[in-house]
PDB file of N, CA and C in Angstrom:
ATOM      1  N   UNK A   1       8.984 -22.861   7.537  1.00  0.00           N
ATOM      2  CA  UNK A   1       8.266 -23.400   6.399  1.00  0.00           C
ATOM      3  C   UNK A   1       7.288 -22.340   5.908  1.00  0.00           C
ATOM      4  N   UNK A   2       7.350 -22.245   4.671  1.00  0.00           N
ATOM      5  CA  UNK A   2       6.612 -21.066   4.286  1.00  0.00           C
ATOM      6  C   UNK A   2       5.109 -21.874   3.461  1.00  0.00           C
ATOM      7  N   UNK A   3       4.562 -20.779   2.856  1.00  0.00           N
ATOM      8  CA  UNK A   3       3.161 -21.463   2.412  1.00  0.00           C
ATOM      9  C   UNK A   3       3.360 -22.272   1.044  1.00  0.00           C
ATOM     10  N   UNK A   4       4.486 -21.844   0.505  1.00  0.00           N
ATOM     11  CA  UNK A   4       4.514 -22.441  -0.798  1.00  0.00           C
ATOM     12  C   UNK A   4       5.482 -23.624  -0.557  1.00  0.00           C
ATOM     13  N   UNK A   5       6.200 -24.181   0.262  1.00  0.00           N
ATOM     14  CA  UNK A   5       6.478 -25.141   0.903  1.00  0.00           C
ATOM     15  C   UNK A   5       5.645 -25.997   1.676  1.00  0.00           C
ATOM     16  N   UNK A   6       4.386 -25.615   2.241  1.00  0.00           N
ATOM     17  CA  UNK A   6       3.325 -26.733   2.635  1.00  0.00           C
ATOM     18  C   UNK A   6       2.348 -27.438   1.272  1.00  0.00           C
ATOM     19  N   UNK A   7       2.492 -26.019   0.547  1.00  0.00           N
ATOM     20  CA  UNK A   7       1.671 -26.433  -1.205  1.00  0.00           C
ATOM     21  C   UNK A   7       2.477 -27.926  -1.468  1.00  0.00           C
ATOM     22  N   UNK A   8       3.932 -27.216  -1.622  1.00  0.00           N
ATOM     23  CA  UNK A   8       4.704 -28.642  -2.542  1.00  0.00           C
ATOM     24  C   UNK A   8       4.755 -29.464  -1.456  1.00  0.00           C
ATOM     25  N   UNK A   9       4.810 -29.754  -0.093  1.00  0.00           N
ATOM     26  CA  UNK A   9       4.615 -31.200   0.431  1.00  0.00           C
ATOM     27  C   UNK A   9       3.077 -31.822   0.163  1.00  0.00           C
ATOM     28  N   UNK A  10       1.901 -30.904   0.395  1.00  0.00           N
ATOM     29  CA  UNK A  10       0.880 -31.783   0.280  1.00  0.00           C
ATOM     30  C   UNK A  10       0.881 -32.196  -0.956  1.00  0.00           C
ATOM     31  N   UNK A  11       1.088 -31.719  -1.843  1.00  0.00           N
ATOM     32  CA  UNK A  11       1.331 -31.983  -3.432  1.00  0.00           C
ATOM     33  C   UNK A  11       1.943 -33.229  -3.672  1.00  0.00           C
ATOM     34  N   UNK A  12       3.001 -32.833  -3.483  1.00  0.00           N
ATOM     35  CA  UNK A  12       3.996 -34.214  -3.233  1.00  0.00           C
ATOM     36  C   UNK A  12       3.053 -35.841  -2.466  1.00  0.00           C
ATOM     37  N   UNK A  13       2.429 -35.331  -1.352  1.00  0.00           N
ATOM     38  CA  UNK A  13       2.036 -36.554  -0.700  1.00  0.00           C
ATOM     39  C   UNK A  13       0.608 -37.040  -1.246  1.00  0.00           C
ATOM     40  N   UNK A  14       0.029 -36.066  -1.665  1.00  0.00           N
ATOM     41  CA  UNK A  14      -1.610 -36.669  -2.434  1.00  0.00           C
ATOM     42  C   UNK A  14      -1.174 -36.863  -3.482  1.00  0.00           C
ATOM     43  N   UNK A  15      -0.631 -36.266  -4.480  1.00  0.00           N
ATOM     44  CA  UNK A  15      -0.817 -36.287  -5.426  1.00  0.00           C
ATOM     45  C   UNK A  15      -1.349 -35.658  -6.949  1.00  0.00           C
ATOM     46  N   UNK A  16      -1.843 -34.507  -6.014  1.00  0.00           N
ATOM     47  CA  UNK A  16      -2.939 -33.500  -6.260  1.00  0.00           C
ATOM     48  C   UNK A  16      -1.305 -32.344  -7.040  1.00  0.00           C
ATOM     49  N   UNK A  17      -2.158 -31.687  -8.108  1.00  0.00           N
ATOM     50  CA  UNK A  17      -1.414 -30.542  -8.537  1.00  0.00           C
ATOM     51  C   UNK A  17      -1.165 -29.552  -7.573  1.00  0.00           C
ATOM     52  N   UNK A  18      -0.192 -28.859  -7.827  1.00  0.00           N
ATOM     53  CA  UNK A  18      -0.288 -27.448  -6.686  1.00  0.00           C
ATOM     54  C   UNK A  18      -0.890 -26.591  -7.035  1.00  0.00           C
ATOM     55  N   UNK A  19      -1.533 -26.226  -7.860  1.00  0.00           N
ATOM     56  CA  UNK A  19      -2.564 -25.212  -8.303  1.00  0.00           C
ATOM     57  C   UNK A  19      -3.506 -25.398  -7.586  1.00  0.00           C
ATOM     58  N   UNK A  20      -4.476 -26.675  -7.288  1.00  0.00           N
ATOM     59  CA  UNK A  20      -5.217 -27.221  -6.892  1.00  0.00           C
ATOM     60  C   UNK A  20      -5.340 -27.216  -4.947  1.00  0.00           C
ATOM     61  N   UNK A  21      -4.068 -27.730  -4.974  1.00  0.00           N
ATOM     62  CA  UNK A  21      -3.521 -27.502  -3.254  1.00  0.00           C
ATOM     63  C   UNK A  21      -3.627 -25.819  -3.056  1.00  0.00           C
ATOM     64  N   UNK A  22      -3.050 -25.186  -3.580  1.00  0.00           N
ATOM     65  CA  UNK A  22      -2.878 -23.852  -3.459  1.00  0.00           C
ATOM     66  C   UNK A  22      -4.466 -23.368  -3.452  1.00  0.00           C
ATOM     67  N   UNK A  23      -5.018 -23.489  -4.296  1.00  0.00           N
ATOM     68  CA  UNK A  23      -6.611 -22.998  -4.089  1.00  0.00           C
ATOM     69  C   UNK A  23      -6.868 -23.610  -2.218  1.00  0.00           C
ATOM     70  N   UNK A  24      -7.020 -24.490  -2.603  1.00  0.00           N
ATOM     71  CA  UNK A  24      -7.921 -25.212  -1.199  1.00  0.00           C
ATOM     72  C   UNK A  24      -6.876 -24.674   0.151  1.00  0.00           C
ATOM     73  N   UNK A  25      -5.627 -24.492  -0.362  1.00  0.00           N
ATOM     74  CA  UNK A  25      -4.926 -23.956   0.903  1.00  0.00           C
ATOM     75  C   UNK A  25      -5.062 -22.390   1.258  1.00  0.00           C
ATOM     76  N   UNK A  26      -5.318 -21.447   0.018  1.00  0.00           N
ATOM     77  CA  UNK A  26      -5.941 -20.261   0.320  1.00  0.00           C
ATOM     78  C   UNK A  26      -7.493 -20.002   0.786  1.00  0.00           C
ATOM     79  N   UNK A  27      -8.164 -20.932   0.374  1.00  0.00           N
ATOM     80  CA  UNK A  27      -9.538 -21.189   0.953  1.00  0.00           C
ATOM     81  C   UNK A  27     -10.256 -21.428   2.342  1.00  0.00           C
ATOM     82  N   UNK A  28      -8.913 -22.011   2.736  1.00  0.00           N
ATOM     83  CA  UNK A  28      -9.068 -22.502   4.257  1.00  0.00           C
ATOM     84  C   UNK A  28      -8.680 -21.667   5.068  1.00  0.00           C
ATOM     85  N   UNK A  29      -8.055 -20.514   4.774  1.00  0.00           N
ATOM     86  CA  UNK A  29      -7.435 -19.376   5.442  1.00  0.00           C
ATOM     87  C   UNK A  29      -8.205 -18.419   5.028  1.00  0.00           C
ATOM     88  N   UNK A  30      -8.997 -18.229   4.200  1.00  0.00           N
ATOM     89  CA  UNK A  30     -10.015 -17.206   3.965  1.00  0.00           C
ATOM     90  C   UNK A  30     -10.777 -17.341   5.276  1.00  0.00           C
ATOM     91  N   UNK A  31     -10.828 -18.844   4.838  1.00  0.00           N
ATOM     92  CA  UNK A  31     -12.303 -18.934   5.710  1.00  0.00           C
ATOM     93  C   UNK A  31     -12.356 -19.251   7.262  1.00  0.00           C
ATOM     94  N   UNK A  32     -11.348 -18.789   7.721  1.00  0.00           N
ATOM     95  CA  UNK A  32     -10.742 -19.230   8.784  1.00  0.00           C
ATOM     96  C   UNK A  32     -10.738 -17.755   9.297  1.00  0.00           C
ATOM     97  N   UNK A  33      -9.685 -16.510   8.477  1.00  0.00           N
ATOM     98  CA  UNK A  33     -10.180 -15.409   8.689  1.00  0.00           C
ATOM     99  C   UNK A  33     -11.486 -14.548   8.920  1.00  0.00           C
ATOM    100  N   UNK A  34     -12.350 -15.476   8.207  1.00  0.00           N
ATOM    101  CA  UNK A  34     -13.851 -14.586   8.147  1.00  0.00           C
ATOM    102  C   UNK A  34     -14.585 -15.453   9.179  1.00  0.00           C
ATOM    103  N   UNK A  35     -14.289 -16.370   9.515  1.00  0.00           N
ATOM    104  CA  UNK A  35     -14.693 -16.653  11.046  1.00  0.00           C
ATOM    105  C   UNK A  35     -14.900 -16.287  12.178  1.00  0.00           C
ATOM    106  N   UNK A  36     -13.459 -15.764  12.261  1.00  0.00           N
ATOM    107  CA  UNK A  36     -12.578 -15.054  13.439  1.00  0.00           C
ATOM    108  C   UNK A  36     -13.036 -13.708  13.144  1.00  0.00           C
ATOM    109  N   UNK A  37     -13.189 -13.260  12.325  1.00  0.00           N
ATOM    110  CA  UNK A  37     -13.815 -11.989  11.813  1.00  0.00           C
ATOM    111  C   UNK A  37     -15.174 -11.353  12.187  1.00  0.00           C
ATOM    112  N   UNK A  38     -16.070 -12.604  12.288  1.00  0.00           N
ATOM    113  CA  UNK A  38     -17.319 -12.434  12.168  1.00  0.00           C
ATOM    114  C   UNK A  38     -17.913 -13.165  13.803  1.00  0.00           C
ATOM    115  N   UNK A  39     -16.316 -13.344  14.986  1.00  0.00           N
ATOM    116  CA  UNK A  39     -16.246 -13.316  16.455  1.00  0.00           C
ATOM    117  C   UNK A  39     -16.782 -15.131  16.493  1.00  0.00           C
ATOM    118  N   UNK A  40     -16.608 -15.545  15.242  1.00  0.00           N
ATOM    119  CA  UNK A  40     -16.534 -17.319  15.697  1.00  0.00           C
ATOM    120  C   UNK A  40     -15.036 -18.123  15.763  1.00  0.00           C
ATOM    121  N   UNK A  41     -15.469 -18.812  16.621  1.00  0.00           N
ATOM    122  CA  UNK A  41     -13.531 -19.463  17.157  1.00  0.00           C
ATOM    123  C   UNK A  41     -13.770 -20.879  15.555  1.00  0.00           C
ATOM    124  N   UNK A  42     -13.032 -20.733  15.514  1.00  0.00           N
ATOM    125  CA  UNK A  42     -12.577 -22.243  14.582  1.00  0.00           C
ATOM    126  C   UNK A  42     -11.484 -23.774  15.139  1.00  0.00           C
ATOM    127  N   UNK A  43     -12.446 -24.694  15.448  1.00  0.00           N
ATOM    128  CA  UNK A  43     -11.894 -25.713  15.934  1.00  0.00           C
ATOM    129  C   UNK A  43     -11.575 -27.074  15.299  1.00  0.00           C
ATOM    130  N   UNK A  44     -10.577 -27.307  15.206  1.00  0.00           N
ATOM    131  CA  UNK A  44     -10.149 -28.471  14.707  1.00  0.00           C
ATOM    132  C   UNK A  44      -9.219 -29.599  15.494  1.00  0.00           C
ATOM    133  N   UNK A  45     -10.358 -30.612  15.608  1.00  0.00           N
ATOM    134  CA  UNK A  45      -9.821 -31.744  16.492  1.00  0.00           C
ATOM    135  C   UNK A  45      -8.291 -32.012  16.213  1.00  0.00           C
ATOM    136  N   UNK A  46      -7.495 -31.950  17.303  1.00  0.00           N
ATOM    137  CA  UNK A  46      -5.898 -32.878  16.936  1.00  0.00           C
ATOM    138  C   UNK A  46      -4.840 -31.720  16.451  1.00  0.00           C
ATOM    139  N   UNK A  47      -5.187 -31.340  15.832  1.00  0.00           N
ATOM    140  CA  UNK A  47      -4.789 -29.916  15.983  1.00  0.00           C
ATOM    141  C   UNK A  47      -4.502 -28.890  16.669  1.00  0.00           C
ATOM    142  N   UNK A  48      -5.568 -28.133  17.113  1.00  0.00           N
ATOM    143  CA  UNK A  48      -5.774 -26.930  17.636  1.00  0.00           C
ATOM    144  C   UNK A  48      -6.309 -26.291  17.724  1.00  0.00           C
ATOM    145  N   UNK A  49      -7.261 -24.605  17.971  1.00  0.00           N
ATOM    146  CA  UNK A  49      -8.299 -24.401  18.033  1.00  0.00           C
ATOM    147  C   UNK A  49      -7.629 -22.369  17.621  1.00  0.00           C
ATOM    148  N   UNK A  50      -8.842 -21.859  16.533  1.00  0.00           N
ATOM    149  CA  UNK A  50      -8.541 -20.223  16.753  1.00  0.00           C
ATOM    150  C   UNK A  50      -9.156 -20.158  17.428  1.00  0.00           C
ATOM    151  N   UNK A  51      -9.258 -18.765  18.285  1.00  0.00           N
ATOM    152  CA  UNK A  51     -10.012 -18.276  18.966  1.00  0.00           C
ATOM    153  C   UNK A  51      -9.760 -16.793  18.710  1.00  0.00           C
ATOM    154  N   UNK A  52     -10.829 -15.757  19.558  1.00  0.00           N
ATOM    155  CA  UNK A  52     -10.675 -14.719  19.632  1.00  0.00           C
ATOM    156  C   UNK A  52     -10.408 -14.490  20.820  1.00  0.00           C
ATOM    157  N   UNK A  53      -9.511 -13.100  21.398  1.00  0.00           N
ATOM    158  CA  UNK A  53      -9.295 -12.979  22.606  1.00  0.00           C
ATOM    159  C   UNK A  53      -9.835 -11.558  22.808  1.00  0.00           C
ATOM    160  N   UNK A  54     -10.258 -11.345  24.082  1.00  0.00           N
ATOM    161  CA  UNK A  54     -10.939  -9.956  24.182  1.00  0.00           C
ATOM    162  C   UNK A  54      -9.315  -9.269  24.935  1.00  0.00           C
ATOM    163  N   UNK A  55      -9.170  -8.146  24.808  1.00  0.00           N
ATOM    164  CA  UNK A  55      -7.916  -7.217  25.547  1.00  0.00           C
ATOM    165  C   UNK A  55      -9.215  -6.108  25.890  1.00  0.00           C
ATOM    166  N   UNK A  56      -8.866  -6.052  27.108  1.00  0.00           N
ATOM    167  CA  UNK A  56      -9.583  -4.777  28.168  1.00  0.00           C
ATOM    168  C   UNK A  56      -8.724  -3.643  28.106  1.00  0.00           C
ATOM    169  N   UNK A  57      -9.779  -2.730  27.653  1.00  0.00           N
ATOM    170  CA  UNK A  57      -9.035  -1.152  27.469  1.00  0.00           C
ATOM    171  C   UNK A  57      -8.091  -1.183  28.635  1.00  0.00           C
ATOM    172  N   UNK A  58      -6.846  -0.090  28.266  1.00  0.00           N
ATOM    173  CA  UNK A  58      -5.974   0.406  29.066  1.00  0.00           C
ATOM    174  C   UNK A  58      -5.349   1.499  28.925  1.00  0.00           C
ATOM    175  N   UNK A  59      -4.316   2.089  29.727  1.00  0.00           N
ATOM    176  CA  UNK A  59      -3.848   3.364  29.864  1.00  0.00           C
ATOM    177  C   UNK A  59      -2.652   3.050  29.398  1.00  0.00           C
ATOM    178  N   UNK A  60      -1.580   3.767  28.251  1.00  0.00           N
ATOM    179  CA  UNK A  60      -0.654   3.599  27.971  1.00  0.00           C
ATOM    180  C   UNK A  60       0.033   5.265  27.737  1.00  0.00           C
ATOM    181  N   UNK A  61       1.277   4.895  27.885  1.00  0.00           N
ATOM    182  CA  UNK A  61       2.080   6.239  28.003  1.00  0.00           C
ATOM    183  C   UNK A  61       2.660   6.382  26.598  1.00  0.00           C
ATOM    184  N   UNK A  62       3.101   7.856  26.114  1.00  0.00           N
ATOM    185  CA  UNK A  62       4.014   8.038  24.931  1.00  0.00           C
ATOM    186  C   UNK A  62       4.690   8.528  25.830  1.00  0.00           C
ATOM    187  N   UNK A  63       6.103   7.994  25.584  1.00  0.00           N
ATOM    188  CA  UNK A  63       7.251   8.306  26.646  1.00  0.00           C
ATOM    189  C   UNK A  63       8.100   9.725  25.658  1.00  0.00           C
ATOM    190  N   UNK A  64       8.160   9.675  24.454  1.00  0.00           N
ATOM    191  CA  UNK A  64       8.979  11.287  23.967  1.00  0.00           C
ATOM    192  C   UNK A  64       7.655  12.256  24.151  1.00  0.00           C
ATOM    193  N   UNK A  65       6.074  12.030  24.306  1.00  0.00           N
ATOM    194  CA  UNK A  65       6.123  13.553  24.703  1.00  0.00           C
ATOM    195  C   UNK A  65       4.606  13.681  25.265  1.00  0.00           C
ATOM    196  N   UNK A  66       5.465  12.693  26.795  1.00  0.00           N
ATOM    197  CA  UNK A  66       5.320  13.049  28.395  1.00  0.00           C
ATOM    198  C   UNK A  66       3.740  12.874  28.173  1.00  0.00           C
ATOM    199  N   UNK A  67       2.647  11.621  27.613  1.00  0.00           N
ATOM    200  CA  UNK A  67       1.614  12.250  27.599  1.00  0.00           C
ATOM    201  C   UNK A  67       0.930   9.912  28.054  1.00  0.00           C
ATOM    202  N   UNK A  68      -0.591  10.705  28.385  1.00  0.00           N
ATOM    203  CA  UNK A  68      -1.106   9.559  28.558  1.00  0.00           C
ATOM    204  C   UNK A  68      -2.480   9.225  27.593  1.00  0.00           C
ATOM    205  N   UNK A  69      -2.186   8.153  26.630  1.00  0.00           N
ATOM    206  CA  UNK A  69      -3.190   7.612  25.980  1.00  0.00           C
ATOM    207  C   UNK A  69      -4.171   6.693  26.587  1.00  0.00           C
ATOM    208  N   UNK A  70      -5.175   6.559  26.055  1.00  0.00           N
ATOM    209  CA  UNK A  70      -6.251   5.136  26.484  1.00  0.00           C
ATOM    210  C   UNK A  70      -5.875   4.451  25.197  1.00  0.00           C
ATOM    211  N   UNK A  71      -5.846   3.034  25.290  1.00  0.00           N
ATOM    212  CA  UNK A  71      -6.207   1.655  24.174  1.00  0.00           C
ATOM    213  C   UNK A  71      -7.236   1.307  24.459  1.00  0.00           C
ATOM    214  N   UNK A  72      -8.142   1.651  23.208  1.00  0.00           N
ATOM    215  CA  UNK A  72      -9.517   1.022  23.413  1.00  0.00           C
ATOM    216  C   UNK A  72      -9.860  -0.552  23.274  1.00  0.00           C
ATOM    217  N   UNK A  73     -10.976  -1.698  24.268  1.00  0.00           N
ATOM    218  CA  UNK A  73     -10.909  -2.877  23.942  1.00  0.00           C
ATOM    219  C   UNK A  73     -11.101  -2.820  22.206  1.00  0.00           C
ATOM    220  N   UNK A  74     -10.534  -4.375  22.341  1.00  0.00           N
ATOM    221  CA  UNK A  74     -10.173  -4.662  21.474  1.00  0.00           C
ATOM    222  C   UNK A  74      -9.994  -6.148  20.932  1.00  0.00           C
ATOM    223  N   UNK A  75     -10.201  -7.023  19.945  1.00  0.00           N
ATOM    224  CA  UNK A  75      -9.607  -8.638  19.949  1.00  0.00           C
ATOM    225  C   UNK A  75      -8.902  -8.698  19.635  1.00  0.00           C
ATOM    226  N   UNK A  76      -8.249  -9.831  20.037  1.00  0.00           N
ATOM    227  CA  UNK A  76      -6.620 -10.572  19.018  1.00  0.00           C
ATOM    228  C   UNK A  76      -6.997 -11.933  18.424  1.00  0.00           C
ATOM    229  N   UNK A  77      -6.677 -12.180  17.379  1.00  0.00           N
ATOM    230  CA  UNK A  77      -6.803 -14.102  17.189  1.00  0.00           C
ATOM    231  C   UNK A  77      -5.729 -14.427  17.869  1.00  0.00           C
ATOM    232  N   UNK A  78      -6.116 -15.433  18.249  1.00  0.00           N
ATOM    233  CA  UNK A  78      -4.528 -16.438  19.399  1.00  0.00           C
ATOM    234  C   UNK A  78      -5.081 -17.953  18.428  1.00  0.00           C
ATOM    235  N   UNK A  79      -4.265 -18.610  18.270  1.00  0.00           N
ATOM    236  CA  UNK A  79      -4.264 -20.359  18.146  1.00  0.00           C
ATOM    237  C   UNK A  79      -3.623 -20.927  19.615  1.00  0.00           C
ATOM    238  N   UNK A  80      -4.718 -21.761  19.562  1.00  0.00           N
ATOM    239  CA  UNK A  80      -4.453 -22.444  20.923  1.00  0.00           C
ATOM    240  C   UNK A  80      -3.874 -23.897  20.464  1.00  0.00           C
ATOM    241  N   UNK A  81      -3.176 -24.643  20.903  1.00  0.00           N
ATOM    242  CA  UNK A  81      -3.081 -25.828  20.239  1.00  0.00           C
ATOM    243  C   UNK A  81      -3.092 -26.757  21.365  1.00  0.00           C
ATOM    244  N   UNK A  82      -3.352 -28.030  20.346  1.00  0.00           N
ATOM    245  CA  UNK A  82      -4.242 -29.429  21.384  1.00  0.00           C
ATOM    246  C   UNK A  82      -3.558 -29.874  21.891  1.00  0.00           C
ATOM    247  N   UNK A  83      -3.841 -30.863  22.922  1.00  0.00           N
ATOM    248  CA  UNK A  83      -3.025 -31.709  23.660  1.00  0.00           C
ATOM    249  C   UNK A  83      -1.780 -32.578  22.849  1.00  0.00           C
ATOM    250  N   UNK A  84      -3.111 -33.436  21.547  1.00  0.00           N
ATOM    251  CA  UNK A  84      -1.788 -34.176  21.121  1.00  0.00           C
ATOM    252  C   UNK A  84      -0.971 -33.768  19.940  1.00  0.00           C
ATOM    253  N   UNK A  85      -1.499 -32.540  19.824  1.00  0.00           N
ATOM    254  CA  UNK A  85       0.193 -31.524  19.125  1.00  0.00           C
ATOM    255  C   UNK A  85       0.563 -31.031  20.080  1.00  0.00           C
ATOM    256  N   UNK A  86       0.603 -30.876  20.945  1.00  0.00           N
ATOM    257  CA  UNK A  86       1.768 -30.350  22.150  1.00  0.00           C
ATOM    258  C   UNK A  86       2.595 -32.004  22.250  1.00  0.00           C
ATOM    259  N   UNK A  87       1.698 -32.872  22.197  1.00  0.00           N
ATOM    260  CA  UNK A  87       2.660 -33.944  22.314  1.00  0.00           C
ATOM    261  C   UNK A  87       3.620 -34.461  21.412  1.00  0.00           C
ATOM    262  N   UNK A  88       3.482 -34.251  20.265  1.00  0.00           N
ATOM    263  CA  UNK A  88       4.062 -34.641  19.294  1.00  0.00           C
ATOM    264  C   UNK A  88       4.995 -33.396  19.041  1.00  0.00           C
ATOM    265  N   UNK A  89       4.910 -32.540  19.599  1.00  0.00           N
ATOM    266  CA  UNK A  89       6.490 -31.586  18.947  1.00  0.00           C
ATOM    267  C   UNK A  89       6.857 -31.542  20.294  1.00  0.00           C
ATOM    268  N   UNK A  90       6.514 -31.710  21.627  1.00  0.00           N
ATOM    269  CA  UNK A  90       7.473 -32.227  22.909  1.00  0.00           C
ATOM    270  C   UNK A  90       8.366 -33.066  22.458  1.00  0.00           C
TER     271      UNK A  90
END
């Protein structure tokens, strides 16, 4: 399902134009990004939760030419998801 396929279902089910959906659906992902951005997790009951994840520097190899790098720490966003969406797509 892509993004312009969640536009036309909520559309479809409120009632609401997709112009309208489409704003508030890019809005929520802005702001969801600049959350996570700015090292705050974003939680939403029933759902699921972003978070940030810390990765601890490490030693990694370039294997064509024979040499050893460091990866400096670093975050990842991960989505964690809730109990009762794990239950409902079980």
């Amino acid at each position: 399902m892509t993004k312009a396929d969640i536009v036309s279902e909520i559309s479809k089910s409120t009632g609401i134009d997709k112009s309208t959906v489409l704003a508030s659906v890019e809005s929520f992902m802005d702001i969801v990004k600049d959350s996570l951005a700015q090292g705050e997790n974003v939680y939403l009951r029933g759902f699921g939760s972003f978070v940030i994840k810390k990765r601890a520097q490490k030693t990694a190899r370039n294997i064509s030419k024979n040499t050893t790098i460091i990866i400096p720490e670093h975050n990842i966003p991960s989505f964690k998801p809730a109990k009762t969406f794990l239950n409902e797509v079980k």
